[in-house]
C-alpha atoms as a PDB file:
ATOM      1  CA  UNK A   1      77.658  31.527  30.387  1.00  0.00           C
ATOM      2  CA  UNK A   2      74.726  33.860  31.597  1.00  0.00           C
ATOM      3  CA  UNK A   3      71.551  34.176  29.213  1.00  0.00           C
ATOM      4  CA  UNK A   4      70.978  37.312  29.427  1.00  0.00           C
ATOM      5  CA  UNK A   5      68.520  37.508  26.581  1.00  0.00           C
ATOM      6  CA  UNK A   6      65.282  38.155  28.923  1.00  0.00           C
ATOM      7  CA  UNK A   7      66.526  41.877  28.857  1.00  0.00           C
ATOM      8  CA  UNK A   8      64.406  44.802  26.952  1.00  0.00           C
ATOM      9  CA  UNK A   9      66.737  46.875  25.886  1.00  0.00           C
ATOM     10  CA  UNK A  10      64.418  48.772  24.035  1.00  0.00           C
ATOM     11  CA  UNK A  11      62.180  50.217  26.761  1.00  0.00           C
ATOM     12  CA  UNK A  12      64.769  51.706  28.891  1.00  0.00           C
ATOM     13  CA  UNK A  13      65.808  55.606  28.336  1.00  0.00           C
ATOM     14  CA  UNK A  14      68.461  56.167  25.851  1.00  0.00           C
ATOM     15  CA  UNK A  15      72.056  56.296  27.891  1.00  0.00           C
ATOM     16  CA  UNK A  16      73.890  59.444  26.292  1.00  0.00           C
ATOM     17  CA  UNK A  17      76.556  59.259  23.955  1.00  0.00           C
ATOM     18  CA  UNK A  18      79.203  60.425  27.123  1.00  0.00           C
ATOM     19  CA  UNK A  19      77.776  56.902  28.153  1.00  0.00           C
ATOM     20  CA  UNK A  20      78.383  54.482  26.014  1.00  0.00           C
ATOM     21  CA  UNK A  21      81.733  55.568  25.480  1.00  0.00           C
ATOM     22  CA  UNK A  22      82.630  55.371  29.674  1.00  0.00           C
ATOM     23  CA  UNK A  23      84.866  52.090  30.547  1.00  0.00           C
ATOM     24  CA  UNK A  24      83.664  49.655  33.509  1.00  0.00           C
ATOM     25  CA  UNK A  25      85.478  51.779  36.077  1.00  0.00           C
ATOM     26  CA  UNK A  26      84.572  55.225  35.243  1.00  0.00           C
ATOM     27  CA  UNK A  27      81.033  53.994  34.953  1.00  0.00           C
ATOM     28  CA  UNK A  28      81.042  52.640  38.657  1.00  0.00           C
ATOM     29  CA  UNK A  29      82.633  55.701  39.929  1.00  0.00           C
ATOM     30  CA  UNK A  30      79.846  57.763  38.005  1.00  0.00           C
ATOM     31  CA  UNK A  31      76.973  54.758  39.883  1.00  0.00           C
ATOM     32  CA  UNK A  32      78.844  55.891  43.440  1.00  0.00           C
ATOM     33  CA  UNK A  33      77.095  59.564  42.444  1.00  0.00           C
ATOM     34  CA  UNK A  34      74.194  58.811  40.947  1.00  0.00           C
ATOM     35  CA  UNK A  35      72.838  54.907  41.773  1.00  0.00           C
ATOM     36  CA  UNK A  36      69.553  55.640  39.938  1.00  0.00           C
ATOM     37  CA  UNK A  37      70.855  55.773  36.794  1.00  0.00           C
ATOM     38  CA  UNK A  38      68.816  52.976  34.812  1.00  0.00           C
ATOM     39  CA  UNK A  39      71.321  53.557  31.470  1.00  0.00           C
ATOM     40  CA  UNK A  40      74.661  53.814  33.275  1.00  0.00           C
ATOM     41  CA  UNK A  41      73.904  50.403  34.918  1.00  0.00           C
ATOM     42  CA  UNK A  42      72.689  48.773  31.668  1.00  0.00           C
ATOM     43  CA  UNK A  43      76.092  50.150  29.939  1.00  0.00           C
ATOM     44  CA  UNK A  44      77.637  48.996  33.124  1.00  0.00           C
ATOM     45  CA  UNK A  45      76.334  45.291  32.400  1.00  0.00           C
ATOM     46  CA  UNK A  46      77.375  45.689  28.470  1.00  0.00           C
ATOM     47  CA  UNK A  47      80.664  46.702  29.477  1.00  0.00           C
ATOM     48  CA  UNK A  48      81.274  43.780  31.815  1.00  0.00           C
ATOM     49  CA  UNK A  49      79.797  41.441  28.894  1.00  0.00           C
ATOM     50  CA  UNK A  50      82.151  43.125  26.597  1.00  0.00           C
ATOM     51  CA  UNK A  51      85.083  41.866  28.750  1.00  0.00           C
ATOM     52  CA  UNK A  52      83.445  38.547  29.453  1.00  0.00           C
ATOM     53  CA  UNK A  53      82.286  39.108  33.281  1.00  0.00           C
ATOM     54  CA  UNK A  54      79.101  37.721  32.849  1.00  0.00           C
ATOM     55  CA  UNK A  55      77.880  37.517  36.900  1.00  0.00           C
ATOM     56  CA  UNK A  56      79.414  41.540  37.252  1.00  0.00           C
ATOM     57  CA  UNK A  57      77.164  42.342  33.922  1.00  0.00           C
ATOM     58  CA  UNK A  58      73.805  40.295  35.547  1.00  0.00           C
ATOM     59  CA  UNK A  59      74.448  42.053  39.053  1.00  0.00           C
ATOM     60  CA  UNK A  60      74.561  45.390  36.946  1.00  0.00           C
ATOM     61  CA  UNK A  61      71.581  44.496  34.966  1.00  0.00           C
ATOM     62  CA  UNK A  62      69.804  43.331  37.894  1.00  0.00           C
ATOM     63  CA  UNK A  63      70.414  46.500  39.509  1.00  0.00           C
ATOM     64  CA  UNK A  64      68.642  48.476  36.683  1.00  0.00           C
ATOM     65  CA  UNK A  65      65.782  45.926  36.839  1.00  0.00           C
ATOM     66  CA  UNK A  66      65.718  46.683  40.455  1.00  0.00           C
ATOM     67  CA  UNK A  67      65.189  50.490  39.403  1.00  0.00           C
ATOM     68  CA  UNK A  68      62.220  50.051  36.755  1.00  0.00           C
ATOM     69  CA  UNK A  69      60.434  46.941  37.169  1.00  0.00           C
ATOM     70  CA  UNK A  70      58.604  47.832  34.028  1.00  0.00           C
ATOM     71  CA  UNK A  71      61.481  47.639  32.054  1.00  0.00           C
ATOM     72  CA  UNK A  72      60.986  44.213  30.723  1.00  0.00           C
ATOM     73  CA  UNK A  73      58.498  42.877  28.373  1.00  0.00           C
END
């Protein structure tokens, strides 16, 4: 399994609560419009995790990373 415990959650915006509540395949559609979207590809990564695709949810988180360096403490 991935480790993905290196991640600061805590220092990236706030996804919205139309977010969190998007499955893995409307979130990707919603990526294909908007790539820079540091909280859809974190929920992106949690909703891979949450049906145990853990190289999908790094890609995804990797892709945020990608977008704010800074991100991670």
């Amino acid at each position: 399994m991935v480790s993905l415990a290196w991640w600061s959650w805590r220092q990236l915006p706030v996804p919205t609560e139309r977010l969190r509540q998007m499955s893995a395949a409307e979130l990707q559609a919603h990526l294909r419009r908007d790539a820079g979207d540091i909280g859809a590809w974190v929920m992106l990564g949690e909703a891979y995790l949450e049906i145990e695709q853990p190289q999908p949810a790094l890609q995804a988180f990797r892709s945020a990373l990608k977008l704010d360096p800074n991100s991670v403490s």
